[in-house]
Protein backbone atom coordinates (compact mmCIF):
# COMPACT_ATOMS: atom_id res chain seq x y z
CA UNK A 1 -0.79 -96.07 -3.86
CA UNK A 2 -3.80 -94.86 -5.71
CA UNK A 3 -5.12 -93.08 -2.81
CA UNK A 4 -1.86 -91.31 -2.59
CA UNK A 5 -1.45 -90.18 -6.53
CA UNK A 6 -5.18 -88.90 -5.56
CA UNK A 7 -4.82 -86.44 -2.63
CA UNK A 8 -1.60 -85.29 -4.32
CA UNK A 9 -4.20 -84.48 -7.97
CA UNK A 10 -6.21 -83.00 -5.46
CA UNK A 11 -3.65 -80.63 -4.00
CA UNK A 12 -2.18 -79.73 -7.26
CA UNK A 13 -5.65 -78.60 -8.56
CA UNK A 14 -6.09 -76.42 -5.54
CA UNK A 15 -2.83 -74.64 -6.21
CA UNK A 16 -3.98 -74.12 -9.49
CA UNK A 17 -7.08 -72.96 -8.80
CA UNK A 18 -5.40 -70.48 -5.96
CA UNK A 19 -3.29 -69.18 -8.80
CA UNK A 20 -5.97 -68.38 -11.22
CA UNK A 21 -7.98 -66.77 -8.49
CA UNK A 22 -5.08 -63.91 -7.98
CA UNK A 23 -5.70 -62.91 -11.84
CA UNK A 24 -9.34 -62.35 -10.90
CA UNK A 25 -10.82 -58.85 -12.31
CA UNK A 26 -11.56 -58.65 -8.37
CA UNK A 27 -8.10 -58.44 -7.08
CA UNK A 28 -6.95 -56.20 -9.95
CA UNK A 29 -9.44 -53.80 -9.21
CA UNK A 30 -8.13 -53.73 -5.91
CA UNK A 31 -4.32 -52.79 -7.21
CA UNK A 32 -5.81 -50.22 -9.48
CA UNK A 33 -7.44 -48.36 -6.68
CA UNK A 34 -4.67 -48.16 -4.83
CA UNK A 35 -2.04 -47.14 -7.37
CA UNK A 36 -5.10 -44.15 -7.90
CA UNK A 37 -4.88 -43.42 -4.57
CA UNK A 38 -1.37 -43.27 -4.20
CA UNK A 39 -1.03 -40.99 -7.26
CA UNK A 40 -3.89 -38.69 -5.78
CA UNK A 41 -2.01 -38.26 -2.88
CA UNK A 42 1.08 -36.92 -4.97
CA UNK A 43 -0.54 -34.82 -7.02
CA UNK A 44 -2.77 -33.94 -3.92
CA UNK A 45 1.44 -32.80 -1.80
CA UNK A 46 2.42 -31.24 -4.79
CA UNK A 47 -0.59 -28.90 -5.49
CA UNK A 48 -0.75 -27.78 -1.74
CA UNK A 49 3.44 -27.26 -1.88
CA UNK A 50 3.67 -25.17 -5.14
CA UNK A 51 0.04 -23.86 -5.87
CA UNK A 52 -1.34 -21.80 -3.23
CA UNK A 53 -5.12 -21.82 -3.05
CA UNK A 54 -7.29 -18.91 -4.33
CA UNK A 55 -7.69 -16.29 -2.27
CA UNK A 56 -4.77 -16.99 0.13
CA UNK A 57 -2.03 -14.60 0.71
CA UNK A 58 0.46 -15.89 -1.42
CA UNK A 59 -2.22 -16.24 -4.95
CA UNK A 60 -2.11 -13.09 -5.64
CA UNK A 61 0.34 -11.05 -3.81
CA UNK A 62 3.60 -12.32 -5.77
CA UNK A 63 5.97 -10.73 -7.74
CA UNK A 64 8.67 -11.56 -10.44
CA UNK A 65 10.21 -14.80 -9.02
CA UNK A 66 7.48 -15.58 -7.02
CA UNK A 67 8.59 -13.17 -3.96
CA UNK A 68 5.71 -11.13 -2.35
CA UNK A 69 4.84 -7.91 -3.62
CA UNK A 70 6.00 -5.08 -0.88
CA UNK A 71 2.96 -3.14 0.40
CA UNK A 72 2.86 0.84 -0.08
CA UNK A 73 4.12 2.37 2.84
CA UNK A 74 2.60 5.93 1.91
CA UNK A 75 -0.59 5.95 0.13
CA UNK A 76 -3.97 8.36 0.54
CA UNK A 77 -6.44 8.09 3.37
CA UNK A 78 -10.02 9.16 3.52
CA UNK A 79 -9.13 12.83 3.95
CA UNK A 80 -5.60 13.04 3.50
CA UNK A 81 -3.86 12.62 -0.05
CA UNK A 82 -0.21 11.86 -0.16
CA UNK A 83 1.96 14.96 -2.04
CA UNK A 84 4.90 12.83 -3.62
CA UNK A 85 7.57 13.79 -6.34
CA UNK A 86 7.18 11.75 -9.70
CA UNK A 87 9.84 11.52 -11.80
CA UNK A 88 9.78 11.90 -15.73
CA UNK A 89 10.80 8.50 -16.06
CA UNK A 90 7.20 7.17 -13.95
CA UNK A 91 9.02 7.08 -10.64
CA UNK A 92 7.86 8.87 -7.24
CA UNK A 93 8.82 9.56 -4.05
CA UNK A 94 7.24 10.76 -1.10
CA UNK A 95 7.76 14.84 0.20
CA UNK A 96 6.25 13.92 3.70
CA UNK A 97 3.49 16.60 2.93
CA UNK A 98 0.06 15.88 2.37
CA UNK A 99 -3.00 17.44 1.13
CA UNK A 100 -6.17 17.90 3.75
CA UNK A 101 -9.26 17.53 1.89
CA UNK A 102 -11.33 19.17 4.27
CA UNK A 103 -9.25 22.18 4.96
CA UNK A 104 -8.06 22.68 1.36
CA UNK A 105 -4.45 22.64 2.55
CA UNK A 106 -1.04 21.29 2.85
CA UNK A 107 0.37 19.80 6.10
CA UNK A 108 2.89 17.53 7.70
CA UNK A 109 3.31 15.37 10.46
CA UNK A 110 3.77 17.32 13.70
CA UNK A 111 3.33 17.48 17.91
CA UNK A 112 0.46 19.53 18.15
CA UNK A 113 -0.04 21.97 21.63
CA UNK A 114 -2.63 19.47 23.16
CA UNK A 115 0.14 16.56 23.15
CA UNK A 116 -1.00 14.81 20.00
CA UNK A 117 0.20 14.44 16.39
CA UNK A 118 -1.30 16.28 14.21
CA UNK A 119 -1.22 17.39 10.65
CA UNK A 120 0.11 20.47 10.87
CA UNK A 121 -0.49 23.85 7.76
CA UNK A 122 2.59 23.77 5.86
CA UNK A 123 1.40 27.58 5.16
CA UNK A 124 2.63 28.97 8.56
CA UNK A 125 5.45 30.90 10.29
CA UNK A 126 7.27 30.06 13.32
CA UNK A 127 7.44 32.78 16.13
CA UNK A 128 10.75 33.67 16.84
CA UNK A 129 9.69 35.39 20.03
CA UNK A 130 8.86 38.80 18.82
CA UNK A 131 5.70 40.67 20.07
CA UNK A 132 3.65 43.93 18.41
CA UNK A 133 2.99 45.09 21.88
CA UNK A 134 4.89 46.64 25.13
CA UNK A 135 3.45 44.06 27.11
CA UNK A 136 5.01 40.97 25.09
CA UNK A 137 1.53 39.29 25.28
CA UNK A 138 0.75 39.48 21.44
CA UNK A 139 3.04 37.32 19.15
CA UNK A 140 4.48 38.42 15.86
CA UNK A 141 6.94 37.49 12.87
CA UNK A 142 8.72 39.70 10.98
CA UNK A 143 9.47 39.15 7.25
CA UNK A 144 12.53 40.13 5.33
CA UNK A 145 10.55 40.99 2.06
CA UNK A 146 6.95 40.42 1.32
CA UNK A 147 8.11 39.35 -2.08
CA UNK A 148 8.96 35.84 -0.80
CA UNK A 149 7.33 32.70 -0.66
CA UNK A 150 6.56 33.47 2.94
CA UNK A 151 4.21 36.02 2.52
CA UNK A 152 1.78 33.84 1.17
CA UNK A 153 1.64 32.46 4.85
CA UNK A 154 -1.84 32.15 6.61
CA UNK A 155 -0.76 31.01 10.06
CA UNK A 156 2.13 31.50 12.53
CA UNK A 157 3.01 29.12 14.79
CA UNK A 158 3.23 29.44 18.66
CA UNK A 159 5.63 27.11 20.56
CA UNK A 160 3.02 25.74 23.28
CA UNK A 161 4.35 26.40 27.07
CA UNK A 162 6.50 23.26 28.86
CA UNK A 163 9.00 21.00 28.01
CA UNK A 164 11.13 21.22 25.17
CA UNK A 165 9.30 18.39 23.07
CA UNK A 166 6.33 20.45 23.61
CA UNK A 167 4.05 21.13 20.31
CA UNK A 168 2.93 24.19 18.20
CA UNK A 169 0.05 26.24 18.59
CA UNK A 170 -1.40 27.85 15.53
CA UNK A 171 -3.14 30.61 14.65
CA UNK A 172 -4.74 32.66 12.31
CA UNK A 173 -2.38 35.52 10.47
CA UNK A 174 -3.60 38.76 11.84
CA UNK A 175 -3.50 41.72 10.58
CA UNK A 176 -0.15 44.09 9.30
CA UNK A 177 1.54 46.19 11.95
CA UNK A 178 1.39 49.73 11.13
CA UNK A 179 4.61 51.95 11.59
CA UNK A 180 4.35 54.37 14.47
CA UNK A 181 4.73 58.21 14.24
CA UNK A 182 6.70 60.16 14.02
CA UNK A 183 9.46 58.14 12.61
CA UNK A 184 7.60 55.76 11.01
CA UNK A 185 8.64 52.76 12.48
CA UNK A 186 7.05 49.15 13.44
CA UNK A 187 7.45 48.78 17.03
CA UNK A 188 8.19 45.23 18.06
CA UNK A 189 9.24 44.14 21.18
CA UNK A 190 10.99 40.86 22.81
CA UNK A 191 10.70 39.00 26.27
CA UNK A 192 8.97 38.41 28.80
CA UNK A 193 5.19 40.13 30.05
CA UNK A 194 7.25 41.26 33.19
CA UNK A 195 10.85 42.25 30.84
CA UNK A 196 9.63 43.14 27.77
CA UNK A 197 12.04 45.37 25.94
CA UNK A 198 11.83 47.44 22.87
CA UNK A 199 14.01 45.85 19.80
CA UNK A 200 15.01 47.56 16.18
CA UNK A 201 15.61 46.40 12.72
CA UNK A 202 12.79 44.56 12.73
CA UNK A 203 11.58 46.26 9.34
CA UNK A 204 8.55 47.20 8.20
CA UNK A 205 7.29 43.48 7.11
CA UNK A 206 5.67 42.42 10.86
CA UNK A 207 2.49 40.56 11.72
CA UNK A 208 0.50 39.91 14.79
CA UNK A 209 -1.39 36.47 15.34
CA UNK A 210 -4.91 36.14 14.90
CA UNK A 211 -7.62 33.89 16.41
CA UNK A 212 -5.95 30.35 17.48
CA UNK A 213 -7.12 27.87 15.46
CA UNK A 214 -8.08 24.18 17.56
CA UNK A 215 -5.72 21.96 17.85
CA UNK A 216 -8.43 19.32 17.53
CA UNK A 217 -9.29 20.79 14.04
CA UNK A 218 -5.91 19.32 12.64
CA UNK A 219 -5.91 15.23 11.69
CA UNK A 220 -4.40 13.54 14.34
CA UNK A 221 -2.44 9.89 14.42
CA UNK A 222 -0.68 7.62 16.14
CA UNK A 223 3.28 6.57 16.29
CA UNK A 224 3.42 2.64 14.90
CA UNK A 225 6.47 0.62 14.58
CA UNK A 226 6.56 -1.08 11.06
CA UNK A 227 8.19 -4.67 11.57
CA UNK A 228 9.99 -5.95 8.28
């Protein structure tokens, strides 16, 4: 019997002892670190789901509501500088011309004669397939007053020989055709080197083309696709 009431003392003193063991500053060390590591793994998801890191696309690019800021889809380049209309109220909108630096003119977007597209003078005339000579080998345009706006041209553009999406040749504005004696008036003729015909009521107003200007001399660029 005593032996008995002895190994059951013993047992109940190494419960006891098991028990204050658990409370040990050991094992709650051990539950602190890894409630700290579960909350650093929270706060670790919800910084990489809501805050975007510095320097990434989305830090500084977004706008009210947290959308992305649309890019430009006209601004300046290195030699060209966009011509847009800007409203008294701060807004602007593009004209589709722009200003070449190096030439010290305005142009726009346009198939030039050696296939490319170019930025074409603004500054020009088209030939509507009149010529100052019998021959129908020298182009010309004829104004209706050289009061207008058109006067101020500099060039006069050339449809260049092929298809119908062919592009412009330009040239130079040459010089004024003189009127013709007796009467006094410009001749200026239309068709072909092989038909060329004498035409009337041109008027006085009629230039010939000067020295062609290369095509190459004109800021070219390519056709891209913008996907939304």
């Amino acid at each position: 019997m005593r032996k008995t009431i002895g190994a059951l003392g013993l047992v109940a003193g190494l419960v006891a002892c098991a028990e204050r063991g658990s409370d040990a500053p050991g094992a709650a060390g051990g539950e602190g670190g890894d409630g700290a590591a579960a909350a650093q793994g929270s706060a670790g998801f919800a910084g990489a789901a809501g805050q975007p890191e510095a320097g990434s696309p989305g830090a500084g690019g977004a706008g009210a509501g947290g959308a992305p800021a649309r890019p430009r889809l006209v601004h300046s380049g290195s030699r060209l500088r966009a011509v847009v209309y800007r409203g008294a109220d701060g807004s602007q909108h593009p004209t589709g011309r722009w200003f070449d630096t190096t030439r010290g003119e305005e142009c726009t977007y346009q198939p030039a004669a050696d296939g490319a597209v170019r930025c074409l003078p603004t500054n020009a005339v088209a030939h509507a397939g009149l010529y100052a000579d019998a021959g129908c080998s020298t182009p010309a345009v004829a104004l209706p007053s050289l009061a207008c706006d058109a006067a101020n041209f500099a060039y006069i553009e050339v449809a260049a020989p092929g298809a119908c999406s062919a592009g412009k040749r330009v040239f130079r504005k040459g010089p004024q055709v003189t009127p013709a004696p007796p009467l006094g008036i410009v001749p200026v003729y239309q068709g072909t080197p092989g038909a060329c015909q004498y035409v009337e009521g041109a008027g006085p107003n009629v230039f010939a083309v000067g020295a062609e200007v290369p095509a190459a001399e004109f800021l070219g660029a390519t056709v891209e696709r913008l996907e939304p």
